[in-house]
Every structure is written in C-alpha cells, then in structure tokens.
PDB file of N, CA and C in Angstrom:
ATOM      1  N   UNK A   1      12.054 -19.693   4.569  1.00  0.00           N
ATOM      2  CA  UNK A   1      11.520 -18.450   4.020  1.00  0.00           C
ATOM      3  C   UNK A   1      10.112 -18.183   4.549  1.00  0.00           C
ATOM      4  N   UNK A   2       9.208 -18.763   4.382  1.00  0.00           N
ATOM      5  CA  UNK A   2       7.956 -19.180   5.045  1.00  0.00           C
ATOM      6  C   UNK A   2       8.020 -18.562   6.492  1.00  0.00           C
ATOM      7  N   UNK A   3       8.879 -18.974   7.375  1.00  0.00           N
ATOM      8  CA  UNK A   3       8.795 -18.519   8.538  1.00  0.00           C
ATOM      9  C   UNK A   3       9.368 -16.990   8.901  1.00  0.00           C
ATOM     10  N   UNK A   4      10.370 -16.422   7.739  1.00  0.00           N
ATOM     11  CA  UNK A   4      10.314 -15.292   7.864  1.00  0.00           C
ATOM     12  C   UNK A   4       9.501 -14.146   7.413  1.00  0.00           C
ATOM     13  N   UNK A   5       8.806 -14.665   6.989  1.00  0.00           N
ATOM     14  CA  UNK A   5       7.411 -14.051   6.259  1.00  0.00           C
ATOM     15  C   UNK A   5       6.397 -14.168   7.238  1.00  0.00           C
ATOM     16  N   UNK A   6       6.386 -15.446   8.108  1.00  0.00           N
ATOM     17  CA  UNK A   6       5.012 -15.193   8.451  1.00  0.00           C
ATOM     18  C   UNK A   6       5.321 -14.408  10.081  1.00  0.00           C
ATOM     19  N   UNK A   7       6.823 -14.243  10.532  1.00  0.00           N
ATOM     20  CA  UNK A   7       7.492 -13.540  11.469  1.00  0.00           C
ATOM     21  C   UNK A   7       7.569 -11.974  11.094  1.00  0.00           C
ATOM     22  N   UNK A   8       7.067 -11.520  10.068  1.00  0.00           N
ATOM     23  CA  UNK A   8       7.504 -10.206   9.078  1.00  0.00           C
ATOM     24  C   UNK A   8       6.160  -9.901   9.399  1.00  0.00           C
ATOM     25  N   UNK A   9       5.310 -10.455   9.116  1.00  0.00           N
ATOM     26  CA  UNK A   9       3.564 -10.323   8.721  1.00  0.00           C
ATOM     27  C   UNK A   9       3.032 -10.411  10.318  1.00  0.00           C
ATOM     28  N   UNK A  10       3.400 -11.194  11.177  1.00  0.00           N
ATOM     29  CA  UNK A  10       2.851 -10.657  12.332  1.00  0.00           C
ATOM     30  C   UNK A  10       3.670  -9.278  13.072  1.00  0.00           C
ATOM     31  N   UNK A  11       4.894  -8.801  12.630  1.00  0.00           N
ATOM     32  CA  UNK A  11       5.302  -7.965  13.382  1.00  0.00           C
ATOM     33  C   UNK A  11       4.386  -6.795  12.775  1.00  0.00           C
ATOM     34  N   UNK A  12       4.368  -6.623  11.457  1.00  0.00           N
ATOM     35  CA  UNK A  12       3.333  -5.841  10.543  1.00  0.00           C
ATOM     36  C   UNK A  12       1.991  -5.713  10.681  1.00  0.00           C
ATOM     37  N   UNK A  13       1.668  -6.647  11.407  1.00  0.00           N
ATOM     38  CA  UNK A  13      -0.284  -5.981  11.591  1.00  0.00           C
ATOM     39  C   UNK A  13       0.182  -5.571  13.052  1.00  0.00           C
ATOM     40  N   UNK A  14       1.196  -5.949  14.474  1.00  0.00           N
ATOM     41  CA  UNK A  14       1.112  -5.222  14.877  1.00  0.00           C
ATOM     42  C   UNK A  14       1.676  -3.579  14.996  1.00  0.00           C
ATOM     43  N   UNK A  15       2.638  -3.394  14.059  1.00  0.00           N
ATOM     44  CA  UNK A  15       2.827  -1.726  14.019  1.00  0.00           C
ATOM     45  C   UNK A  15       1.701  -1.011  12.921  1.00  0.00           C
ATOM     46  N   UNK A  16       0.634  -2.179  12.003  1.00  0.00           N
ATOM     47  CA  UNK A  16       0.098  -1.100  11.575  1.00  0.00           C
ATOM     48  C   UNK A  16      -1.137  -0.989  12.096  1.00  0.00           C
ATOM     49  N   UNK A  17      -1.275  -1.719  13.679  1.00  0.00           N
ATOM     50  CA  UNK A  17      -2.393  -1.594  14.699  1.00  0.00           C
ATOM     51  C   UNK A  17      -2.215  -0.150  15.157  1.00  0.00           C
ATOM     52  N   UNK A  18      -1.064  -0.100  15.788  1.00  0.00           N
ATOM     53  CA  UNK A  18      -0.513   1.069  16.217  1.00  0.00           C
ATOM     54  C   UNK A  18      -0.245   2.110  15.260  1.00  0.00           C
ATOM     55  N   UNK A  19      -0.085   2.254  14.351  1.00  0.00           N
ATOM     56  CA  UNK A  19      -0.099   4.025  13.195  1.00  0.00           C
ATOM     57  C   UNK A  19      -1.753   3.836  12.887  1.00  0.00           C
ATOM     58  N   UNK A  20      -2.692   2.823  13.339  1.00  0.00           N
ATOM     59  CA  UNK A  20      -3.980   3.077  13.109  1.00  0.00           C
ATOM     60  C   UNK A  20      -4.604   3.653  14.346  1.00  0.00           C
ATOM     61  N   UNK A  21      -4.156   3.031  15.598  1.00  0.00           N
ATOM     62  CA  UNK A  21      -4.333   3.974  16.929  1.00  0.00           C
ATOM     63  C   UNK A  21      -3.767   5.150  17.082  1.00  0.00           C
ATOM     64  N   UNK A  22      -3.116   5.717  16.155  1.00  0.00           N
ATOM     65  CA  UNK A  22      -1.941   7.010  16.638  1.00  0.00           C
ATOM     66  C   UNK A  22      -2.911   8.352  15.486  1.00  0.00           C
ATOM     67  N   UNK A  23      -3.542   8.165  15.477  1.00  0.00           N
ATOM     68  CA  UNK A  23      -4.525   8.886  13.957  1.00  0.00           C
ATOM     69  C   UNK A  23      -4.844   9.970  14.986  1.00  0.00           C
ATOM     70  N   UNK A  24      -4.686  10.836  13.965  1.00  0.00           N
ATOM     71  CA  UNK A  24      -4.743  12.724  15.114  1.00  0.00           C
ATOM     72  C   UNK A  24      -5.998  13.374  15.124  1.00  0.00           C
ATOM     73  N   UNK A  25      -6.663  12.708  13.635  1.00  0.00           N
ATOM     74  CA  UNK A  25      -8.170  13.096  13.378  1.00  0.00           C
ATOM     75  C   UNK A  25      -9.242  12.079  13.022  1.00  0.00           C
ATOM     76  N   UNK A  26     -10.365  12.223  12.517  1.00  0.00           N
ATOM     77  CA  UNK A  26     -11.183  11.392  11.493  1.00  0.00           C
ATOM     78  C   UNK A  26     -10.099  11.276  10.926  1.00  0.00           C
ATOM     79  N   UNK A  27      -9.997  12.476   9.685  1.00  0.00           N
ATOM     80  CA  UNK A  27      -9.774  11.941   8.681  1.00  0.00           C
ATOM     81  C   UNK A  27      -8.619  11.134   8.065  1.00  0.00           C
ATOM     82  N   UNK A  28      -8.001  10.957   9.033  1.00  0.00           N
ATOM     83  CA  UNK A  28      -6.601  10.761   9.081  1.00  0.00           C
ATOM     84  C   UNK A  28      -6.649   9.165   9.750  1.00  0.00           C
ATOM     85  N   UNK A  29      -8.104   8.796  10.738  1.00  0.00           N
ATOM     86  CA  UNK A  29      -8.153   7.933  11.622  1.00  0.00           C
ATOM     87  C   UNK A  29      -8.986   6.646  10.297  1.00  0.00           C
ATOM     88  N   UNK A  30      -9.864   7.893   9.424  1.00  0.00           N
ATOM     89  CA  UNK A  30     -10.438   7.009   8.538  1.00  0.00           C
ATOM     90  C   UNK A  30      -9.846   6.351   7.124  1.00  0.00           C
ATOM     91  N   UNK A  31      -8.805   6.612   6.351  1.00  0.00           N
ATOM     92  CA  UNK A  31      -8.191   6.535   6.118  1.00  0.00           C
ATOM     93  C   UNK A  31      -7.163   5.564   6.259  1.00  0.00           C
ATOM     94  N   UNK A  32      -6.424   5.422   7.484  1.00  0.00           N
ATOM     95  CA  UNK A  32      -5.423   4.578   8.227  1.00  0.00           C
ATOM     96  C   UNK A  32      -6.235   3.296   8.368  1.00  0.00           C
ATOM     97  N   UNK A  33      -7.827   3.185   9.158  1.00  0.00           N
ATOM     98  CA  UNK A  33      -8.578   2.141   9.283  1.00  0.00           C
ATOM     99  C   UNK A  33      -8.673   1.460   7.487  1.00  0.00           C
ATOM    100  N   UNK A  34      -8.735   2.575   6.520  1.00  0.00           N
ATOM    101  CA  UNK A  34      -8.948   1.742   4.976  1.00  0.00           C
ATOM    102  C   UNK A  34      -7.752   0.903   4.687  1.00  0.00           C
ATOM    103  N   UNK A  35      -6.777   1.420   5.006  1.00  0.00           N
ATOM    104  CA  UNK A  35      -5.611   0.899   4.448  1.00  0.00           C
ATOM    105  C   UNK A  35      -5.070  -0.811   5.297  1.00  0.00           C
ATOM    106  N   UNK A  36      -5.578  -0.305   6.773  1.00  0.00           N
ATOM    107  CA  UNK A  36      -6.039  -1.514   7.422  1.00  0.00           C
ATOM    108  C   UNK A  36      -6.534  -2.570   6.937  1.00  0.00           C
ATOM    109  N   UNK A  37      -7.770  -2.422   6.549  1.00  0.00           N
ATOM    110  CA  UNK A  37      -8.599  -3.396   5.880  1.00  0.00           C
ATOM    111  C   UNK A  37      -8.158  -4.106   4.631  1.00  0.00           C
ATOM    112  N   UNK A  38      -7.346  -2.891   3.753  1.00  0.00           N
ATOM    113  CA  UNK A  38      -6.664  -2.884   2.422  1.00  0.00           C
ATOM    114  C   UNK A  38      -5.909  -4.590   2.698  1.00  0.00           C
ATOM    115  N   UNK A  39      -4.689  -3.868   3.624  1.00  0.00           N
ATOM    116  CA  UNK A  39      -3.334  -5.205   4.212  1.00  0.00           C
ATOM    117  C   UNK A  39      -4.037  -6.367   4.853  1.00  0.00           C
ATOM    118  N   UNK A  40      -4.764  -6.421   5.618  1.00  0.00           N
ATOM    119  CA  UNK A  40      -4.942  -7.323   6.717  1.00  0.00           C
ATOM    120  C   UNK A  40      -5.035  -8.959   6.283  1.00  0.00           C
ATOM    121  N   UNK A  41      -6.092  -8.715   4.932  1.00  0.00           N
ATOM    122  CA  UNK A  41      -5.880  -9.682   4.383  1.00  0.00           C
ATOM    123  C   UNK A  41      -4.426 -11.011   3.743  1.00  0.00           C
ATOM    124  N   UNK A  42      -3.741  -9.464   3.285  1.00  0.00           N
ATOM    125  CA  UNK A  42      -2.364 -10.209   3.105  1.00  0.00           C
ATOM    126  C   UNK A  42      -1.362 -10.671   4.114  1.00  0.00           C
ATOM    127  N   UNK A  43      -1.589 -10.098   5.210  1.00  0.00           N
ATOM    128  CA  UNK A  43      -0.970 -10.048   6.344  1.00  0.00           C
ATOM    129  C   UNK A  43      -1.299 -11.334   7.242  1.00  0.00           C
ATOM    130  N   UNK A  44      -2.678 -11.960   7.270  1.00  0.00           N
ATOM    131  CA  UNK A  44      -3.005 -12.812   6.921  1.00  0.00           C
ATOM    132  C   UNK A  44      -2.722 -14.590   6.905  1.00  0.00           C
ATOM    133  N   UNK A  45      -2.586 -14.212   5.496  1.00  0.00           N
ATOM    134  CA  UNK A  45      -1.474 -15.363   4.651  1.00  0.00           C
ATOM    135  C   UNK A  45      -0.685 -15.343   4.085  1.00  0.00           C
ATOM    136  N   UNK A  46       0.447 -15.589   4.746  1.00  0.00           N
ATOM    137  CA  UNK A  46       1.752 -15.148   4.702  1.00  0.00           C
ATOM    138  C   UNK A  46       2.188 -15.618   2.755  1.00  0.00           C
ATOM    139  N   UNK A  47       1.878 -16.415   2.325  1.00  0.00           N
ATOM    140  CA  UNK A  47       1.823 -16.554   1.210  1.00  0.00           C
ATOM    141  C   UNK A  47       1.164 -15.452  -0.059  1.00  0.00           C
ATOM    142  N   UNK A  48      -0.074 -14.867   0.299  1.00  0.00           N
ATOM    143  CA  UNK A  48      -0.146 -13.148  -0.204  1.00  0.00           C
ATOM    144  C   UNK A  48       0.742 -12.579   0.022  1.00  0.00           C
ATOM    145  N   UNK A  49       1.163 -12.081   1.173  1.00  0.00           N
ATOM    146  CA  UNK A  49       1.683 -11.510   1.329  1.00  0.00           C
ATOM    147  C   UNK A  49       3.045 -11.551   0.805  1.00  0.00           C
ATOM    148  N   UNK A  50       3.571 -12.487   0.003  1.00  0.00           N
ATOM    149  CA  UNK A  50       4.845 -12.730   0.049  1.00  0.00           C
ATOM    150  C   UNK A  50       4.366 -12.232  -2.268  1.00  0.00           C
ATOM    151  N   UNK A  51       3.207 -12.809  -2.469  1.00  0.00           N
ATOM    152  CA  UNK A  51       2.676 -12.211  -3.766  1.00  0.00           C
ATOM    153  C   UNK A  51       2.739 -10.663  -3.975  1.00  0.00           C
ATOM    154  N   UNK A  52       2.058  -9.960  -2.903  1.00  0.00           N
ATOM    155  CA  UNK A  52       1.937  -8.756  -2.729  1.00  0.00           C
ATOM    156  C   UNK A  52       3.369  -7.867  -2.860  1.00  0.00           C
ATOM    157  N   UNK A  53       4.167  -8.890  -1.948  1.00  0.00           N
ATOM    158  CA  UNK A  53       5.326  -7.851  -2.412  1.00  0.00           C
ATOM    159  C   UNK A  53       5.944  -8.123  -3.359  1.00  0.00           C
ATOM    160  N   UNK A  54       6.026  -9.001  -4.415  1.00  0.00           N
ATOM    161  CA  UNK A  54       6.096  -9.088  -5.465  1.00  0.00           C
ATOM    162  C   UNK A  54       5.817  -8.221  -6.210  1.00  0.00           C
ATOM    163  N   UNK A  55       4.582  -7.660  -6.611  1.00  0.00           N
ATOM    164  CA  UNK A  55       4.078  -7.032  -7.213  1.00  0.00           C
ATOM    165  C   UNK A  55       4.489  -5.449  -6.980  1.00  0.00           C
ATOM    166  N   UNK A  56       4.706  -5.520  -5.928  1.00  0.00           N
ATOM    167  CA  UNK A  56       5.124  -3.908  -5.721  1.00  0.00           C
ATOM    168  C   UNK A  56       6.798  -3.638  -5.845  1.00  0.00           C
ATOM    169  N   UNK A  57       7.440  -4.665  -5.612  1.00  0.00           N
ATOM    170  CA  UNK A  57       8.755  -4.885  -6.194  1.00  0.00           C
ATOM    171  C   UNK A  57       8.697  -4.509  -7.628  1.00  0.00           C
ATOM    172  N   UNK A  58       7.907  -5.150  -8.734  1.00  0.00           N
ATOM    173  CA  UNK A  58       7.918  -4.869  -9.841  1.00  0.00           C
ATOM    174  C   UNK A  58       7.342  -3.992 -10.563  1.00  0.00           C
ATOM    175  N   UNK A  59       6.663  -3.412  -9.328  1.00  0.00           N
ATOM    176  CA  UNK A  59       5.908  -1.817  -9.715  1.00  0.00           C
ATOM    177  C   UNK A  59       7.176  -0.598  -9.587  1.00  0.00           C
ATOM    178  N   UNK A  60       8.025  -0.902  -8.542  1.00  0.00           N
ATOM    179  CA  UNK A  60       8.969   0.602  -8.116  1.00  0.00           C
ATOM    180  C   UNK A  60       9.525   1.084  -9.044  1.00  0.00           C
ATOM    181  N   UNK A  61      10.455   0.387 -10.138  1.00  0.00           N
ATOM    182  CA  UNK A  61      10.953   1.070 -11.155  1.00  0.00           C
ATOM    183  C   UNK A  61      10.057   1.699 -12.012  1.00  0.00           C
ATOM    184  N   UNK A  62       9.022   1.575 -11.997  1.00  0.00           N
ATOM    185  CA  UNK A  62       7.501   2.125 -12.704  1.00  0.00           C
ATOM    186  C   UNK A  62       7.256   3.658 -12.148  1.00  0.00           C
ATOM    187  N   UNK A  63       7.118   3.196 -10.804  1.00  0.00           N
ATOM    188  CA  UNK A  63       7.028   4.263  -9.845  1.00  0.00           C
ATOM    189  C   UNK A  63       8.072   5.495  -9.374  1.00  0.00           C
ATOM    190  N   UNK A  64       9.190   4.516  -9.249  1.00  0.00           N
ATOM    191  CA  UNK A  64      10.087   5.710  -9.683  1.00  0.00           C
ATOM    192  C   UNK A  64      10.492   6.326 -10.831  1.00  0.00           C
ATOM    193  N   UNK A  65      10.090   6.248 -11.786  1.00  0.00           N
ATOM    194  CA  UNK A  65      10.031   6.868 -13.023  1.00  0.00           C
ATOM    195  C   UNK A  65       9.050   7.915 -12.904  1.00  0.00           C
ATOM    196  N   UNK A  66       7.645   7.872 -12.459  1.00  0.00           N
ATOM    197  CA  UNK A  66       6.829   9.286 -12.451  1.00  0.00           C
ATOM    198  C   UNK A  66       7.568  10.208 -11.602  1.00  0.00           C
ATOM    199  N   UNK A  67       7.334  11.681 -12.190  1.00  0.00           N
ATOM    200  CA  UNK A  67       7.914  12.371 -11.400  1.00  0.00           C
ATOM    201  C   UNK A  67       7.148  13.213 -10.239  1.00  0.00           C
ATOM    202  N   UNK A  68       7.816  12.536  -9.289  1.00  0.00           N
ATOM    203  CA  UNK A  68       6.463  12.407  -7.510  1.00  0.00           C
ATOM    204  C   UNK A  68       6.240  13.956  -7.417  1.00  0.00           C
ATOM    205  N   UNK A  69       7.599  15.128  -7.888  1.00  0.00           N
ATOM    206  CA  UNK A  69       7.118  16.485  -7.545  1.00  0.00           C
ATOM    207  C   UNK A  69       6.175  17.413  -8.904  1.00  0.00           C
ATOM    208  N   UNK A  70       5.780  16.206  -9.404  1.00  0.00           N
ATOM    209  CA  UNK A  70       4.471  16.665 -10.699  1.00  0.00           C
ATOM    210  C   UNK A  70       3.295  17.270 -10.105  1.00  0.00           C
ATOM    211  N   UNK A  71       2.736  18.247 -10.688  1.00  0.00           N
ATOM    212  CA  UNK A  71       1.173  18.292 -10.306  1.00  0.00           C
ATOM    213  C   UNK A  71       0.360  17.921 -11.390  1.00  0.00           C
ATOM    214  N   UNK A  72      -0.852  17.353 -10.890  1.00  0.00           N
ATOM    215  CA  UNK A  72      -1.489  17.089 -11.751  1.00  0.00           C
ATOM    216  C   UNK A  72      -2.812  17.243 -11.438  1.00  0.00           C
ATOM    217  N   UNK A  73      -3.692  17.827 -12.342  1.00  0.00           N
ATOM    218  CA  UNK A  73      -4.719  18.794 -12.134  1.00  0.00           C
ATOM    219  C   UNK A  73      -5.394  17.607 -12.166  1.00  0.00           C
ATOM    220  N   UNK A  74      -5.720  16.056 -12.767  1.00  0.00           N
ATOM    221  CA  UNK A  74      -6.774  15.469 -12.696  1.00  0.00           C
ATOM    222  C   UNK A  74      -6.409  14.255 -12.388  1.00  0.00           C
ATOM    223  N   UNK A  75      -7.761  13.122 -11.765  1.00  0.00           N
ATOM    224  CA  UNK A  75      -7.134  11.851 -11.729  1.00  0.00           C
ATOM    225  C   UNK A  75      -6.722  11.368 -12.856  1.00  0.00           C
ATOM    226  N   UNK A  76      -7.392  11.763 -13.959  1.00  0.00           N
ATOM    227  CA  UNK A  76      -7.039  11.204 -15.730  1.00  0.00           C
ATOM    228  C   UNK A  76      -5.808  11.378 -16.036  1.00  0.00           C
ATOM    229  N   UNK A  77      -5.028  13.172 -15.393  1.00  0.00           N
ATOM    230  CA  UNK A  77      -3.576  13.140 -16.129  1.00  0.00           C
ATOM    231  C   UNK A  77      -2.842  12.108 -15.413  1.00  0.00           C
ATOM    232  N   UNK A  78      -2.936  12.108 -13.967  1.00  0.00           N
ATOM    233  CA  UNK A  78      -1.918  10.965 -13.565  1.00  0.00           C
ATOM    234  C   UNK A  78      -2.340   9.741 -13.930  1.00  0.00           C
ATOM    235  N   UNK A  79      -3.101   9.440 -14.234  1.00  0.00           N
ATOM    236  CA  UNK A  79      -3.320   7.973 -14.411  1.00  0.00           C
ATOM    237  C   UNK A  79      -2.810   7.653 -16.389  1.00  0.00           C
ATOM    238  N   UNK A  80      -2.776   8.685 -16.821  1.00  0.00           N
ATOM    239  CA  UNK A  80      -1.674   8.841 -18.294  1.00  0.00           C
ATOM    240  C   UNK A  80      -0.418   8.480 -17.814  1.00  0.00           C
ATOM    241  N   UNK A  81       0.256   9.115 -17.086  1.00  0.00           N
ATOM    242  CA  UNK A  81       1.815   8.511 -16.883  1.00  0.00           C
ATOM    243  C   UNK A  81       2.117   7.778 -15.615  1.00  0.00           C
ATOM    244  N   UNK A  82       0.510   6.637 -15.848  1.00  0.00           N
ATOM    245  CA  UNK A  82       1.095   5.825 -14.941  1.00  0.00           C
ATOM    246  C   UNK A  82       1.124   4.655 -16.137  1.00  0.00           C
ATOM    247  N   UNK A  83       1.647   3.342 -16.159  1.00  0.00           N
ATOM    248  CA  UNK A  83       1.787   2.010 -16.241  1.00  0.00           C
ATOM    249  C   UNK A  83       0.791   1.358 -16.851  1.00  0.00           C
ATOM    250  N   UNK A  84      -0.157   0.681 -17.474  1.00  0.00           N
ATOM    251  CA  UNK A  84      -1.180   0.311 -17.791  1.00  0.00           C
ATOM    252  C   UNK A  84      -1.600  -0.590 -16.834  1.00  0.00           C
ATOM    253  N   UNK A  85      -0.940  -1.358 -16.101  1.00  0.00           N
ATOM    254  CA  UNK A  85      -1.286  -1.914 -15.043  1.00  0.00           C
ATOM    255  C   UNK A  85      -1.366  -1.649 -13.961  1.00  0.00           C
ATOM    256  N   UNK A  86      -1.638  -0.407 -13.945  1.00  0.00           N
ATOM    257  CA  UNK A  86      -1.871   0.125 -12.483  1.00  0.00           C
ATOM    258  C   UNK A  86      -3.206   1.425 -12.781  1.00  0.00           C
ATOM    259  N   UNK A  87      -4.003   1.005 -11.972  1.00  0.00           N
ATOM    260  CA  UNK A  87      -5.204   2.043 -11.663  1.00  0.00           C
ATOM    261  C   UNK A  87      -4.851   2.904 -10.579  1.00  0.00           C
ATOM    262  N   UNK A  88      -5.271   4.403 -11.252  1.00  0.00           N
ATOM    263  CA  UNK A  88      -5.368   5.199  -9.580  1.00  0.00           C
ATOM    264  C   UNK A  88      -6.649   5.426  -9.497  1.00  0.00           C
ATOM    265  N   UNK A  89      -7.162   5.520  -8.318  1.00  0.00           N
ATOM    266  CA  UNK A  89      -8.233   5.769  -7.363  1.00  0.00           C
ATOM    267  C   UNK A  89      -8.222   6.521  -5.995  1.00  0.00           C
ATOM    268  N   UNK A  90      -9.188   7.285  -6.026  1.00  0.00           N
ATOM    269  CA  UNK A  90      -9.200   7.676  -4.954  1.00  0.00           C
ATOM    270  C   UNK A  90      -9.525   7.257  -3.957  1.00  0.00           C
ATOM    271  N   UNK A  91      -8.742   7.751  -2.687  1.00  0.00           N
ATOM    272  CA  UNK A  91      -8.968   6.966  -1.735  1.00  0.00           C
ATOM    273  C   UNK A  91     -10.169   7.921  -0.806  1.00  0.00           C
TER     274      UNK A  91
END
C-alpha cells in the first residue's frame, strides 16, 4: 500500500507542477501556486497524504449534501450549512 501511495504522490506533484505552469493569468497563476504550497507538503509524505485523503473521504457525504447550485450572499451563510468541522476561508 505504501508504495502505491508514494507512486500516486509522485505522479501528483508532477501534474500539479504542470496545472501550476498552465495558469492563463496572475490571478489564476496565484492561486494555483497557493494550492501548491497547500499539497506539497502532503505529497511529501506519503503517509499525510494517505491521512489527507482520509479526511476528505469523510468530508464528501458532508459535501455532497450542500447544495453546490446555492448562492450565498456571505462567507457566514455558507459556513452555516457547512459541518462544524469544516472552516471556510477565503482563498
């Protein structure tokens, strides 16, 4: 298992080298570089990384429960029908 993780995690920092080189603007370039920084760590050690998706495994049914075509006028309303364990922030 170990080795398919840490075979998963290097194919993964390099395609998200590349959607960080492929950025059309700033803001789009700055952004992609955060989310960079965000993973890299987990990506990493393959052992985070294997935590990490854990956690987001047990977030989706959470996540798919909000309804994604909602608007919501503030960070406060969405962060009401989110989960208690989950913060939103802006990025």
């Amino acid at each position: 298992m170990q080795e398919v993780i840490t075979t998963h995690s290097m194919s993964w920092k390099i395609e998200l080298a590349a959607l960080v080189a492929s950025a059309k603007d700033e803001t789009e370039s700055i952004a992609l570089e955060a989310f960079q920084q965000a993973l890299t760590p987990y990506l990493e050690a393959p052992e985070s990384l294997r935590t990490l998706l854990g956690k987001i495994q047990m977030l989706a049914p959470a996540c798919e429960a909000l309804a994604l075509d909602s608007d919501f006028s503030t960070m406060a309303e969405l962060q009401s029908m989110m989960p208690d364990n989950i913060e939103v922030i802006a990025a």
